[in-house]
N, C-alpha and C. Protein backbone atom coordinates (compact mmCIF):
# COMPACT_ATOMS: atom_id res chain seq x y z
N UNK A 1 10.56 -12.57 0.70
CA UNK A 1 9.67 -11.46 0.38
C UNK A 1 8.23 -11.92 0.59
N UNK A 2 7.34 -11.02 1.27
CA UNK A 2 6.26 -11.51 1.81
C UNK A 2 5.51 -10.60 0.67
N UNK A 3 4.05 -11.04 0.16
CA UNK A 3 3.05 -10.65 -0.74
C UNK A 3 1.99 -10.19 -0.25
N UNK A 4 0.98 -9.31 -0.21
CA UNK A 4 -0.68 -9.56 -0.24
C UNK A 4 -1.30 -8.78 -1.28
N UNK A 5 -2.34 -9.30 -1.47
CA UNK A 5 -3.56 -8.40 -2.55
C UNK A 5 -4.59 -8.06 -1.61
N UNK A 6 -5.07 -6.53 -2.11
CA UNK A 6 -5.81 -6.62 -1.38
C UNK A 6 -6.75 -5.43 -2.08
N UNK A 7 -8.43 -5.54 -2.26
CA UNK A 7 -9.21 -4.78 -2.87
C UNK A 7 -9.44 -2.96 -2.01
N UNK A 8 -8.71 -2.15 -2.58
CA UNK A 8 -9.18 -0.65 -2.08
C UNK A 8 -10.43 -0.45 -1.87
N UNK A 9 -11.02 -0.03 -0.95
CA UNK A 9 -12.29 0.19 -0.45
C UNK A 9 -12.70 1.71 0.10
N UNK A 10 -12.05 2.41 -0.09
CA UNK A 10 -12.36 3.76 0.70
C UNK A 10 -12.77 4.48 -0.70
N UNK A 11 -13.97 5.38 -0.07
CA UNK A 11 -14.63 6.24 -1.10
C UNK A 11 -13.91 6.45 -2.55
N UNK A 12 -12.77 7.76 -1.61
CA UNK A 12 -11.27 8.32 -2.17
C UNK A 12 -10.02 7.25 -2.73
N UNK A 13 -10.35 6.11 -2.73
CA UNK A 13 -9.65 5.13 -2.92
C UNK A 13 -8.09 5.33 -2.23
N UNK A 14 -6.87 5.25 -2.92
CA UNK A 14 -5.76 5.39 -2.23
C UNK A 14 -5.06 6.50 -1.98
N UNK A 15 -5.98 7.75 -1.72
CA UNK A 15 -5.48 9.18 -2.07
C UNK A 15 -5.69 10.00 -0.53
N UNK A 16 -5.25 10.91 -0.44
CA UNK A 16 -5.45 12.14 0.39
C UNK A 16 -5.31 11.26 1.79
N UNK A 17 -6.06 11.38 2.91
CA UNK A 17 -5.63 11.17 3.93
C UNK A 17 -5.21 9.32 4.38
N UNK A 18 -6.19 7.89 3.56
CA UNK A 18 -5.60 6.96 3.24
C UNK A 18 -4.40 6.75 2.79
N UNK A 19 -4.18 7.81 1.79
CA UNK A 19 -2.75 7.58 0.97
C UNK A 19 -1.65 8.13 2.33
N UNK A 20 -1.72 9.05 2.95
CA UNK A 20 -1.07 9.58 3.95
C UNK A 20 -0.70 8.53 5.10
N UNK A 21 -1.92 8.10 5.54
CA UNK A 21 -1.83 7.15 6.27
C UNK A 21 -0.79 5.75 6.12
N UNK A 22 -1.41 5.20 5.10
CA UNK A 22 -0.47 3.86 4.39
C UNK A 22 0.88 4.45 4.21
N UNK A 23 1.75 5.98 3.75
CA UNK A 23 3.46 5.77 3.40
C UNK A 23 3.44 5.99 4.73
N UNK A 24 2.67 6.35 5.84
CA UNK A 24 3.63 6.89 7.35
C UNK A 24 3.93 5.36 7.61
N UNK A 25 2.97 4.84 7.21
CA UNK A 25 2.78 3.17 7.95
C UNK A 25 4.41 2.41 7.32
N UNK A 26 4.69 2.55 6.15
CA UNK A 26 5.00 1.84 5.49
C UNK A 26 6.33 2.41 6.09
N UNK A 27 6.80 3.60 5.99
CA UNK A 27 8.05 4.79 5.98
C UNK A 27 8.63 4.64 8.00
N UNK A 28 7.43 3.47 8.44
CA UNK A 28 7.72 3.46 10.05
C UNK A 28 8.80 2.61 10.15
N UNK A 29 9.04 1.26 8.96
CA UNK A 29 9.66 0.40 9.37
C UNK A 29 10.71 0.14 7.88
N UNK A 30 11.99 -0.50 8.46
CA UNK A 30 12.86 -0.70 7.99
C UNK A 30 13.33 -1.49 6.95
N UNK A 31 12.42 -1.70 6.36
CA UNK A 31 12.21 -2.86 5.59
C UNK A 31 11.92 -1.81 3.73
N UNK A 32 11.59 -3.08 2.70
CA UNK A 32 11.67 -2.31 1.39
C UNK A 32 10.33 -2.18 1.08
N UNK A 33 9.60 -1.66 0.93
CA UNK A 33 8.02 -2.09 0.80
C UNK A 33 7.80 -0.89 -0.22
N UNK A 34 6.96 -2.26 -1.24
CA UNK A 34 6.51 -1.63 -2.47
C UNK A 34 4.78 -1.58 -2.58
N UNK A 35 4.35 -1.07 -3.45
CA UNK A 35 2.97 -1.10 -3.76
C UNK A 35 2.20 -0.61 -5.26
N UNK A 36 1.81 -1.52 -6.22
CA UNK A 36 1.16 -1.35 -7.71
C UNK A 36 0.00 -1.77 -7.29
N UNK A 37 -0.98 -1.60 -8.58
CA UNK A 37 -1.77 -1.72 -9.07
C UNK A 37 -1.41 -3.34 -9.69
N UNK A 38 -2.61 -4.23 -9.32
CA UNK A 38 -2.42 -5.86 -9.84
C UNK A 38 -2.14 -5.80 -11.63
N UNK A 39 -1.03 -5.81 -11.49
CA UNK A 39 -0.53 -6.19 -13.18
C UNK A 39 0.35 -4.92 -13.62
N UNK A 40 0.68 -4.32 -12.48
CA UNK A 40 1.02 -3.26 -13.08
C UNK A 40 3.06 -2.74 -12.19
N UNK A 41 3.33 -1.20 -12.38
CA UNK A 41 4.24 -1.58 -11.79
C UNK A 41 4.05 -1.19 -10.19
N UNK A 42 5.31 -1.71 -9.56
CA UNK A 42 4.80 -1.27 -8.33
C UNK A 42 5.73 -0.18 -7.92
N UNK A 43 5.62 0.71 -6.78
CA UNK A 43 6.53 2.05 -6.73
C UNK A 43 6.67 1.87 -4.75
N UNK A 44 7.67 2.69 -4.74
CA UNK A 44 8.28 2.67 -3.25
C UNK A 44 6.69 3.12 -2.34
N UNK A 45 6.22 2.39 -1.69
CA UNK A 45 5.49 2.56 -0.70
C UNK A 45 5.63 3.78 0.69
N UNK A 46 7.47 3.98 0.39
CA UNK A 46 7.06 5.13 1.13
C UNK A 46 7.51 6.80 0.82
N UNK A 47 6.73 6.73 -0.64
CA UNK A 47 7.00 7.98 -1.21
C UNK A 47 5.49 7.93 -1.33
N UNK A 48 5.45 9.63 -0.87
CA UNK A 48 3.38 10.21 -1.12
C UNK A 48 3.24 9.91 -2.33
N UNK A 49 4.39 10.96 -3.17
CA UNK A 49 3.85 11.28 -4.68
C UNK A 49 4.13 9.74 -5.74
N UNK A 50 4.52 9.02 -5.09
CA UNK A 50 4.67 7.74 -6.35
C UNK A 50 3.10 6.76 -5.56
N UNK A 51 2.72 6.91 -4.51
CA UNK A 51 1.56 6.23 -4.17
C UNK A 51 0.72 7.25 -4.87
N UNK A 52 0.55 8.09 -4.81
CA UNK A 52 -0.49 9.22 -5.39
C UNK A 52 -0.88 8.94 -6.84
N UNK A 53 0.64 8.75 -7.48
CA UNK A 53 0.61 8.73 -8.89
C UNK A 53 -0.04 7.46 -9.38
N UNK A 54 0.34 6.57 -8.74
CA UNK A 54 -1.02 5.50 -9.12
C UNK A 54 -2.08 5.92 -9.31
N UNK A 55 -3.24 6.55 -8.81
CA UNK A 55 -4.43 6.72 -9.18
C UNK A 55 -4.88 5.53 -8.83
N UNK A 56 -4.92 5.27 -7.52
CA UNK A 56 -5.48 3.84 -7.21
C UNK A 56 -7.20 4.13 -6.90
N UNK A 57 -7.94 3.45 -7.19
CA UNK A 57 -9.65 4.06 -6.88
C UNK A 57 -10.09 2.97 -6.79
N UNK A 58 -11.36 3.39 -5.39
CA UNK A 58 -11.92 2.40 -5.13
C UNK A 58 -12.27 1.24 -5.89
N UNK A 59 -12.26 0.11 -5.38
CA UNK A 59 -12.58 -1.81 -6.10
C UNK A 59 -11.21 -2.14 -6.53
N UNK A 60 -10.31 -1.10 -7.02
CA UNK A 60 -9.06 -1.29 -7.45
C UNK A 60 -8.36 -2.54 -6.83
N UNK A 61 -7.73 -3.64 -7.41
CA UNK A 61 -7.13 -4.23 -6.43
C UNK A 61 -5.38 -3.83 -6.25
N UNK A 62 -4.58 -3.90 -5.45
CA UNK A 62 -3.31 -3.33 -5.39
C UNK A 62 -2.76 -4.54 -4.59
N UNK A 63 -1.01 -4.44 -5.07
CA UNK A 63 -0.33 -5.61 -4.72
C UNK A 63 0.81 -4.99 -3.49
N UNK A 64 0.86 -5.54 -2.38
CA UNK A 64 1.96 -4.48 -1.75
C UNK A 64 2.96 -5.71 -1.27
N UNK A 65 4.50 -5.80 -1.02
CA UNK A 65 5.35 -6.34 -0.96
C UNK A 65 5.90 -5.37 -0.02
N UNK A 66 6.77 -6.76 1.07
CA UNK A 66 7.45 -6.16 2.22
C UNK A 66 8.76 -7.38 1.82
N UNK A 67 10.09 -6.74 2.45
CA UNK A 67 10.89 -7.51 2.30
C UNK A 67 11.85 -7.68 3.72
N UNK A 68 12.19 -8.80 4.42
CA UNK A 68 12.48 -8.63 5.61
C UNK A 68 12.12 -8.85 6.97
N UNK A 69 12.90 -9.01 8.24
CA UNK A 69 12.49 -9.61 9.57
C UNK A 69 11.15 -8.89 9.40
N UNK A 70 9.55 -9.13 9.88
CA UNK A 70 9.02 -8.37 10.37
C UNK A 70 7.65 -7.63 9.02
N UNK A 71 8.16 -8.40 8.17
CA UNK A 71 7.11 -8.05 6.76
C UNK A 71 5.83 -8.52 6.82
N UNK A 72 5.57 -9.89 7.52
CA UNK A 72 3.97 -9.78 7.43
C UNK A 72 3.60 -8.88 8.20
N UNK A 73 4.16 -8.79 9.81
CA UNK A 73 3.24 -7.67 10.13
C UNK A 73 2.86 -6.67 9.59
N UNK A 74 3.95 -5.99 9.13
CA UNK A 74 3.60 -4.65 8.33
C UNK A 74 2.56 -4.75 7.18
N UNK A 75 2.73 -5.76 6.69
CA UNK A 75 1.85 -6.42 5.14
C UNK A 75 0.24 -5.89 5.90
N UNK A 76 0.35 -6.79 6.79
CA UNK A 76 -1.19 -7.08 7.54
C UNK A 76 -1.63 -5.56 8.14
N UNK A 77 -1.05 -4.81 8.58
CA UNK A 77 -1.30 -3.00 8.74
C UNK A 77 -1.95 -2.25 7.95
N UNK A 78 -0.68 -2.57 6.68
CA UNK A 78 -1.04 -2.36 5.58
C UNK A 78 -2.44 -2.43 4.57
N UNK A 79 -2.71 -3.78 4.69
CA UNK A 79 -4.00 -4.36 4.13
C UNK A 79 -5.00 -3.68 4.54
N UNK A 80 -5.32 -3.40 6.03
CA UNK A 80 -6.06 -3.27 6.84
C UNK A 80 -6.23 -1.94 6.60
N UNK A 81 -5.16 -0.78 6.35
CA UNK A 81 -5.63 0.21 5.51
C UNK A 81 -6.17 0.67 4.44
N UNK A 82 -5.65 -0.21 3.29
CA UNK A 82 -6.16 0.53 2.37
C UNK A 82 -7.98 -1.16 2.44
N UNK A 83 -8.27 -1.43 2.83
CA UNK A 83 -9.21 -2.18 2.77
C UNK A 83 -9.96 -1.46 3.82
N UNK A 84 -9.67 -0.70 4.36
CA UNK A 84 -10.95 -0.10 5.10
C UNK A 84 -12.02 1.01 4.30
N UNK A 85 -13.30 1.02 4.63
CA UNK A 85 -14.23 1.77 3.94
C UNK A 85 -13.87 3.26 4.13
């Protein structure tokens, strides 16, 4: 199981069209991929409404987990989304 942390940076933090973005990303590949809030729990990465329900907001940091051939890449996609401004 591959790990990263990574600080939310977008205005909207992990919501509306970011949040959209990150489950298509996540929901592309075959693998188990989760995503919480650091310390908190984490929920299927490729459901809208359980990413939504976090309430993730900007500075937030969030933990996302991939499991499987092919998990850092996705990890590193990943990151790169919700860490964009």
């Amino acid at each position: 199981m591959a790990e990263r942390r990574v600080t939310v940076m977008a205005e909207v933090g992990l919501h509306a069209r970011p949040a959209a973005t990150f489950v298509q990303t996540a929901a592309k590949v075959n693998l188990d991929v989760t995503v919480g809030k650091l310390g908190g729990q984490p929920v299927n990465a490729k459901s809208i409404l359980s990413v939504l329900a976090l309430d993730v907001r900007q500075g937030e940091t969030i933990v996302i987990t991939a499991d499987g051939e092919g998990a850092d890449e996705v990890l590193d996609t990943l990151v790169a989304i919700a860490a964009a401004p």
